[in-house]
PDB file of N, CA and C in Angstrom:
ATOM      1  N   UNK A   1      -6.743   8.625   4.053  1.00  0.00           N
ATOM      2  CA  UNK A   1      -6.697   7.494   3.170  1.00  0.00           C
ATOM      3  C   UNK A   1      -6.975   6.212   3.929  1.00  0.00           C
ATOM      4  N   UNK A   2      -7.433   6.537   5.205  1.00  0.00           N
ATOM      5  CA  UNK A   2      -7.778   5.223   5.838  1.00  0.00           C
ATOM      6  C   UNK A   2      -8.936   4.155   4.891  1.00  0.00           C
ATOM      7  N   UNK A   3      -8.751   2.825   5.158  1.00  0.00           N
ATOM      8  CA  UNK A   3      -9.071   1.984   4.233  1.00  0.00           C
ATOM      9  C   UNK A   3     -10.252   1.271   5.460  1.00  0.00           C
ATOM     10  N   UNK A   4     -11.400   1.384   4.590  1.00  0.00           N
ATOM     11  CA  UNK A   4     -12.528   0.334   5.134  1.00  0.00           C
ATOM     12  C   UNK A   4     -12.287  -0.887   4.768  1.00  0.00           C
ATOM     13  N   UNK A   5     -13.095  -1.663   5.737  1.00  0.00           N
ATOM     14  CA  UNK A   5     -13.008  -2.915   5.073  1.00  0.00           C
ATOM     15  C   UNK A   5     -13.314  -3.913   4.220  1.00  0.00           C
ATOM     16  N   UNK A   6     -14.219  -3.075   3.950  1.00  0.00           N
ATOM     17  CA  UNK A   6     -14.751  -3.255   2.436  1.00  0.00           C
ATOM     18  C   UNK A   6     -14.227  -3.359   1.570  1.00  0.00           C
ATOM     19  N   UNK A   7     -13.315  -1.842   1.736  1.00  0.00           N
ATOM     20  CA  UNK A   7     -12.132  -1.838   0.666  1.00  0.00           C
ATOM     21  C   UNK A   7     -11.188  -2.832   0.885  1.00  0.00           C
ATOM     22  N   UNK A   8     -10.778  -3.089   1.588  1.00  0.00           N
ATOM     23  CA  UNK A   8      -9.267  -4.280   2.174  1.00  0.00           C
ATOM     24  C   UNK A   8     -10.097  -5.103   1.369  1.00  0.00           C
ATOM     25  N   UNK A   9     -10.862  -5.995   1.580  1.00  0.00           N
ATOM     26  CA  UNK A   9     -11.524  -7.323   1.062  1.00  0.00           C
ATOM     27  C   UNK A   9     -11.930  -7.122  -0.740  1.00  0.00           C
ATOM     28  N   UNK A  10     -11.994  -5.627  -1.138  1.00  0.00           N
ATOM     29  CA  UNK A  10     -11.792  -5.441  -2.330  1.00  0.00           C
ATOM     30  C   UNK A  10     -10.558  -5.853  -3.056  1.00  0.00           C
ATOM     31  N   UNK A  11      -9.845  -5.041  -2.626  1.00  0.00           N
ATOM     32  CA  UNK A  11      -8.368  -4.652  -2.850  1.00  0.00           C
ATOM     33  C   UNK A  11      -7.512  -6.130  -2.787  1.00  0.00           C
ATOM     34  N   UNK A  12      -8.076  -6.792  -2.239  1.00  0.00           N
ATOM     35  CA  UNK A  12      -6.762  -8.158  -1.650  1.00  0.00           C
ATOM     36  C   UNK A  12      -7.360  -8.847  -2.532  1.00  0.00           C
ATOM     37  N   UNK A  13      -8.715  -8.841  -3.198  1.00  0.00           N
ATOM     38  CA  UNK A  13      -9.193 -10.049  -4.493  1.00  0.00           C
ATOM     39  C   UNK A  13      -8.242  -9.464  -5.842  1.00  0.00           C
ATOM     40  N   UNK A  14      -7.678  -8.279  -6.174  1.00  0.00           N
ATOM     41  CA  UNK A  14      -6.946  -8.272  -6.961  1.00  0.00           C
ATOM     42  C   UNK A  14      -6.062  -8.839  -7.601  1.00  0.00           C
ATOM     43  N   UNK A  15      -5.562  -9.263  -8.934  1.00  0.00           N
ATOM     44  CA  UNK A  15      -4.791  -9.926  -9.434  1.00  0.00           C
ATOM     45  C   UNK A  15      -3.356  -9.458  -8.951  1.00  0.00           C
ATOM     46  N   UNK A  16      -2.232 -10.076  -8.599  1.00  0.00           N
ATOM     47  CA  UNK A  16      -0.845  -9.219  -8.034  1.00  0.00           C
ATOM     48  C   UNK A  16      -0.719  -8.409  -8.906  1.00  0.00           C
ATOM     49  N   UNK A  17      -0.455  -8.263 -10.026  1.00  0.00           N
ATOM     50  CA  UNK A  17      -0.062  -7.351 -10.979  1.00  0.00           C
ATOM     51  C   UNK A  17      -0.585  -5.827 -10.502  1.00  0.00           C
ATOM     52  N   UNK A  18      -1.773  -5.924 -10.266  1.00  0.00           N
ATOM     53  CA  UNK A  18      -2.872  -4.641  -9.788  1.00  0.00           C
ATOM     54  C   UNK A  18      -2.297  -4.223  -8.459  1.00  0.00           C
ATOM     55  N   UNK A  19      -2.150  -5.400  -7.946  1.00  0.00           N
ATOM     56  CA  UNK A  19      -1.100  -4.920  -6.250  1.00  0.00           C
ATOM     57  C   UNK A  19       0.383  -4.446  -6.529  1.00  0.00           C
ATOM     58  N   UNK A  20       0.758  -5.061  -7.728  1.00  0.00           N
ATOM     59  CA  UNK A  20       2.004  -4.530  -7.502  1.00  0.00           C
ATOM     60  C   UNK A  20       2.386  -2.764  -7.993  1.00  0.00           C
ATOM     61  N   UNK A  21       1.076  -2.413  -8.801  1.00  0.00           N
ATOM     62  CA  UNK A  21       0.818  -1.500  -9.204  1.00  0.00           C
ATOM     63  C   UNK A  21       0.502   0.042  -8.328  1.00  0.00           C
ATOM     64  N   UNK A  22      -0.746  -0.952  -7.482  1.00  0.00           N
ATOM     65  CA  UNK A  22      -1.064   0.057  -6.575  1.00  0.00           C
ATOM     66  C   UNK A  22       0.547   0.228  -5.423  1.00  0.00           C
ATOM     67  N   UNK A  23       0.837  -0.773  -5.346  1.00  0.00           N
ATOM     68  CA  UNK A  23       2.513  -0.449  -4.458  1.00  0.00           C
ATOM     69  C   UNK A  23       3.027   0.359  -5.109  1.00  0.00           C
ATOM     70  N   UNK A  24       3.716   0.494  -6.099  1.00  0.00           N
ATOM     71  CA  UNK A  24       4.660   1.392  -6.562  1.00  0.00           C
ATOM     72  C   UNK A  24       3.807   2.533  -6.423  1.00  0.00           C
ATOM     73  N   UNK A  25       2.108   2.943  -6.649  1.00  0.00           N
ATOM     74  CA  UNK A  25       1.887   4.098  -6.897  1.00  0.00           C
ATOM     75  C   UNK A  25       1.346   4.765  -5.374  1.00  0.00           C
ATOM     76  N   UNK A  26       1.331   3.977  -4.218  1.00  0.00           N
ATOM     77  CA  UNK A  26       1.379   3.838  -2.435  1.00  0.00           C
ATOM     78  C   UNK A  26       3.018   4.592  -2.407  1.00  0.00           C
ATOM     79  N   UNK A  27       4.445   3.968  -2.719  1.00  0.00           N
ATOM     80  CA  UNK A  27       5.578   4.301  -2.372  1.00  0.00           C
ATOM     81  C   UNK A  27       5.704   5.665  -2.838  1.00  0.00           C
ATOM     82  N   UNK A  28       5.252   5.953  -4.296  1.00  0.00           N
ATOM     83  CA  UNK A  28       5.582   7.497  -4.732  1.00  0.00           C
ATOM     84  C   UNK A  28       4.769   8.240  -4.179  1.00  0.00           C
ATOM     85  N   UNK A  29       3.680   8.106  -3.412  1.00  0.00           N
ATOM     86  CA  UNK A  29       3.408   8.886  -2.858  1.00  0.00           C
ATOM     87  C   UNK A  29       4.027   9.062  -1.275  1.00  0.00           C
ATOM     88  N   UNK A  30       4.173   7.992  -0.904  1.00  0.00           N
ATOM     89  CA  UNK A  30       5.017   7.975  -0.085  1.00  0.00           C
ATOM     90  C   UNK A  30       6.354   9.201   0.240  1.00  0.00           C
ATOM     91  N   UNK A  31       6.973   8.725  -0.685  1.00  0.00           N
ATOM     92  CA  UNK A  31       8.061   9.602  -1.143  1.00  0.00           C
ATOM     93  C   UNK A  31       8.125  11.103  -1.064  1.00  0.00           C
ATOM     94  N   UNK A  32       6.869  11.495  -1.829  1.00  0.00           N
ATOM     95  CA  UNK A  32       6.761  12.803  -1.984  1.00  0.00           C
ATOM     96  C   UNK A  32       6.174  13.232  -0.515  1.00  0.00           C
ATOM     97  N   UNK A  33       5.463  12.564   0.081  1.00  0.00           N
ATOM     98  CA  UNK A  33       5.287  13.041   0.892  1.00  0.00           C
ATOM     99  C   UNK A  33       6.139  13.703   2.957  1.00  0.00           C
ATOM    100  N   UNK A  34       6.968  12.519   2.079  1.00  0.00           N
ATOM    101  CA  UNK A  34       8.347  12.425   3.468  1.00  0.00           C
ATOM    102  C   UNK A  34       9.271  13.466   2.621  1.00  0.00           C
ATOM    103  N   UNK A  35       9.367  13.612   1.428  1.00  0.00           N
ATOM    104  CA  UNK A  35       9.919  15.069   0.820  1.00  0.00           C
ATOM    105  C   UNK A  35       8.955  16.824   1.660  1.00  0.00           C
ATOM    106  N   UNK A  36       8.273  16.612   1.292  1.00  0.00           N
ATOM    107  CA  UNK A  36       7.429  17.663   1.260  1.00  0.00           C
ATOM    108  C   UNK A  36       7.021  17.856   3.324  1.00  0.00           C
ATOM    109  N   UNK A  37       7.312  16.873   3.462  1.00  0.00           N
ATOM    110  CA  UNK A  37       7.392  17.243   5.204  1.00  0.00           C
ATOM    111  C   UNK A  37       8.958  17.684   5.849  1.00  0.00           C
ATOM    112  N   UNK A  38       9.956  16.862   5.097  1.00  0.00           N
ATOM    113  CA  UNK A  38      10.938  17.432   4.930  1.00  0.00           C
ATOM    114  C   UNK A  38      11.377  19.017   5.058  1.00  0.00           C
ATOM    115  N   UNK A  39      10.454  19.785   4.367  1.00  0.00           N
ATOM    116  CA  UNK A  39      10.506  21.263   3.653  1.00  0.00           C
ATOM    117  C   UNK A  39      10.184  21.867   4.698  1.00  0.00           C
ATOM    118  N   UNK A  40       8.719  21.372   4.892  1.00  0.00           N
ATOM    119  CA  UNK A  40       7.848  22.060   5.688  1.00  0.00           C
ATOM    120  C   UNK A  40       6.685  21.289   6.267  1.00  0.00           C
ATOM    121  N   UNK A  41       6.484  21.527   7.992  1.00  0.00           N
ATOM    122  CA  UNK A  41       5.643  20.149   8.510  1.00  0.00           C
ATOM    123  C   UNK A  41       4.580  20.319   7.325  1.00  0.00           C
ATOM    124  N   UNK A  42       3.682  18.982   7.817  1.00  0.00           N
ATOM    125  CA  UNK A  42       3.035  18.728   6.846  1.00  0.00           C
ATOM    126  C   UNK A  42       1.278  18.908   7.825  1.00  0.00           C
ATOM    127  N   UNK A  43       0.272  19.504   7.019  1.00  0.00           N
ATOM    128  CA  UNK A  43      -1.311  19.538   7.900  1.00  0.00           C
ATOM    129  C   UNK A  43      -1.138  18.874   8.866  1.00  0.00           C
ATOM    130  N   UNK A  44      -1.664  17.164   7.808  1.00  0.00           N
ATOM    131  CA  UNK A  44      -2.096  16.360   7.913  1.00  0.00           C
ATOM    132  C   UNK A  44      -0.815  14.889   8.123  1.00  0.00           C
ATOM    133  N   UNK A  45      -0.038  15.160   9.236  1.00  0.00           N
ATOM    134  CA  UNK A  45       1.106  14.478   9.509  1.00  0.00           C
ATOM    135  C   UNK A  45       0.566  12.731   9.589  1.00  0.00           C
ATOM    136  N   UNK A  46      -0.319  12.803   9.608  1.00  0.00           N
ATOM    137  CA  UNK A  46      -0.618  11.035   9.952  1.00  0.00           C
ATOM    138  C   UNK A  46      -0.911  10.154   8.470  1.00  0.00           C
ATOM    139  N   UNK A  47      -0.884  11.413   6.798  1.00  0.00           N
ATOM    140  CA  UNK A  47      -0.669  10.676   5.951  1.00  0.00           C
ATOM    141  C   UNK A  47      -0.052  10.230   5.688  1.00  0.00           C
ATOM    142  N   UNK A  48       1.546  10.161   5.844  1.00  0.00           N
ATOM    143  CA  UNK A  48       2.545   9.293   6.173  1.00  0.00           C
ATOM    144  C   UNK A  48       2.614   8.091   7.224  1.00  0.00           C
ATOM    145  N   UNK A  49       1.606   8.005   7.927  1.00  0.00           N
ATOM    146  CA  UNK A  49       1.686   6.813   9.041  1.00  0.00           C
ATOM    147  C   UNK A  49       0.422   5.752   8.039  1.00  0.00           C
ATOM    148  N   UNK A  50      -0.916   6.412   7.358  1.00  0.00           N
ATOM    149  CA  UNK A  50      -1.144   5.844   6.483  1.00  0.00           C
ATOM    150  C   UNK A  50      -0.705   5.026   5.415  1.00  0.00           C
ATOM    151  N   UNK A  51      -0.083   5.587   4.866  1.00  0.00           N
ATOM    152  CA  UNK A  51       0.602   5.001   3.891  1.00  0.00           C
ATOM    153  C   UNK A  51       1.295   4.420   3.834  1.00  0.00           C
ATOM    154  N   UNK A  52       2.409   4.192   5.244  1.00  0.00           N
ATOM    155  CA  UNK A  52       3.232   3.577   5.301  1.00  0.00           C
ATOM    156  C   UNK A  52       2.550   1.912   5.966  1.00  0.00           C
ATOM    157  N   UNK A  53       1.458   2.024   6.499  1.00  0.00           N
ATOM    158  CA  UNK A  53       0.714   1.046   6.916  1.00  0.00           C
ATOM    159  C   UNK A  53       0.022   0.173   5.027  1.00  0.00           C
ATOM    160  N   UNK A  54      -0.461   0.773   4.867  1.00  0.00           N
ATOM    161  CA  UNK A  54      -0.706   0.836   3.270  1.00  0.00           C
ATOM    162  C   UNK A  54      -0.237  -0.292   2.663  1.00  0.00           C
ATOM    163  N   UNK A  55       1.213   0.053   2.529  1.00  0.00           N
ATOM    164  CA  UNK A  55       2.185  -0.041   1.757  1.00  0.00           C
ATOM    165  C   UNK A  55       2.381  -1.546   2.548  1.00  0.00           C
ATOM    166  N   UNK A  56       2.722  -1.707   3.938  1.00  0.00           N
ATOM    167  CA  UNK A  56       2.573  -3.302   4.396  1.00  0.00           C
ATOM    168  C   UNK A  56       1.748  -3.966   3.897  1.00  0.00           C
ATOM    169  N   UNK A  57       0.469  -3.341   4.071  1.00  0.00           N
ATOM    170  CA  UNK A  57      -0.405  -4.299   3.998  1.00  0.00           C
ATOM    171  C   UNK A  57      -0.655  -4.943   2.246  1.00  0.00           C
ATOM    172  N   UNK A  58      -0.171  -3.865   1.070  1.00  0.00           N
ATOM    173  CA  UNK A  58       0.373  -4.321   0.345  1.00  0.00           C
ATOM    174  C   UNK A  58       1.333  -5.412  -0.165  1.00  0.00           C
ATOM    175  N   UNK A  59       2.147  -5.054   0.457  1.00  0.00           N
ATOM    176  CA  UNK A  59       3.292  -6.086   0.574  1.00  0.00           C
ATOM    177  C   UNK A  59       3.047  -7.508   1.142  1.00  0.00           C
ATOM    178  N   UNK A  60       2.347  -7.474   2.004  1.00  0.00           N
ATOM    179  CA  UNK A  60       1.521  -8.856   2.522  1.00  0.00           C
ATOM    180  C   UNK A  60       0.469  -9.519   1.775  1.00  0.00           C
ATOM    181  N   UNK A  61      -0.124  -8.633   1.343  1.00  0.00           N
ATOM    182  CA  UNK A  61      -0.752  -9.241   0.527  1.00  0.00           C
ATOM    183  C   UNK A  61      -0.443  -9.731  -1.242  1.00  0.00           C
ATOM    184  N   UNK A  62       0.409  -9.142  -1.439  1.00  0.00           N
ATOM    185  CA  UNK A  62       1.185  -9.915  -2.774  1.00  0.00           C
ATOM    186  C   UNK A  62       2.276 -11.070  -2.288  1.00  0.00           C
ATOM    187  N   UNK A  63       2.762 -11.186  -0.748  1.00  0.00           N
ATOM    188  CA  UNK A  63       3.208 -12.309  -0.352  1.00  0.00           C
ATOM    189  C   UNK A  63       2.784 -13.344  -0.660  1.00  0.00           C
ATOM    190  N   UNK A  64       1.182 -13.163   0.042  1.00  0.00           N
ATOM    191  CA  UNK A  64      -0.432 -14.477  -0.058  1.00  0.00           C
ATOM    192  C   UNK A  64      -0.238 -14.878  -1.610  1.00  0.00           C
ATOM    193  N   UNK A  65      -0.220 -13.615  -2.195  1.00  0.00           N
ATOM    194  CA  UNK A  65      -0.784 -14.643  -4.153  1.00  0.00           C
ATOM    195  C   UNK A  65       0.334 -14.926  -4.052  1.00  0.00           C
ATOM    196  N   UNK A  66       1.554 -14.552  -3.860  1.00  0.00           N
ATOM    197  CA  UNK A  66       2.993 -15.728  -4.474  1.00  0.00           C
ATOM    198  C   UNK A  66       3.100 -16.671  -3.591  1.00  0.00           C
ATOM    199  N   UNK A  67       2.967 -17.263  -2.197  1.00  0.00           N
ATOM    200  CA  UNK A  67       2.265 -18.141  -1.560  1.00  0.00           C
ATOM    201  C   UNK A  67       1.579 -19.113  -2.005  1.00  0.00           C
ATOM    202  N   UNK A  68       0.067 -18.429  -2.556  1.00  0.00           N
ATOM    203  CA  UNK A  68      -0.915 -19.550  -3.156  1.00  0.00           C
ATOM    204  C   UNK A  68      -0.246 -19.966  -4.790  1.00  0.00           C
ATOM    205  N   UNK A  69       0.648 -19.046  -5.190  1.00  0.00           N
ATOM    206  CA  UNK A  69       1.159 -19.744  -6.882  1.00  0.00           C
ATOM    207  C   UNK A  69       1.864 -20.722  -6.330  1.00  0.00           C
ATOM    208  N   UNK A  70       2.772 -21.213  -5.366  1.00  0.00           N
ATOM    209  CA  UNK A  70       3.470 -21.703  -5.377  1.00  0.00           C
ATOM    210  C   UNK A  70       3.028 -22.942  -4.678  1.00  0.00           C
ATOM    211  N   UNK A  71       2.067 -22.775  -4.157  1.00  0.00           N
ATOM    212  CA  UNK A  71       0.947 -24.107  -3.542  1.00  0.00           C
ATOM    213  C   UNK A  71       1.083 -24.825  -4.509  1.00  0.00           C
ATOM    214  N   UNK A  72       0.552 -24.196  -5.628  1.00  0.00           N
ATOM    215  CA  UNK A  72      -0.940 -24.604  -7.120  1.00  0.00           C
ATOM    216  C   UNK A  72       0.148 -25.649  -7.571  1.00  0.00           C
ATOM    217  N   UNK A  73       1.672 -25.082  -7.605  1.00  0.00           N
ATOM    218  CA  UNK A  73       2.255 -25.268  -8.455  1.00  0.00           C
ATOM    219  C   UNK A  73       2.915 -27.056  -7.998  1.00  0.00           C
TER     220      UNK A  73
END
């Protein structure tokens, strides 16, 4: 799930709402996936280091738009 940068510069023009969206749907996967390694290792162990990177860079970036609302404002 590594992210080009193409995509980043996609992804960060989003309205927050869309970020806050893709977060919650970054954490449940999250989730399931620190479940499911839990059980039994997992292949592909570095999709959890993904995602959890992800999920910052999420979070940082819905910082920026509540940041710039509060400039405007």
């Amino acid at each position: 799930m590594k992210l080009k940068s193409q995509d980043r510069a996609a992804i960060r023009q989003l309205p927050e709402k869309e970020l806050q969206a893709q977060l919650k749907e970054t954490e449940d996967k999250l989730f399931k996936l620190k479940f499911a390694n839990s059980m039994a290792p997992l292949k592909n162990g570095h999709e959890i280091t993904h995602l959890r990177k992800h999920r910052a860079r999420l979070l940082t970036w819905i910082r920026e738009k509540s940041l710039q609302g509060a400039e405007r404002a």
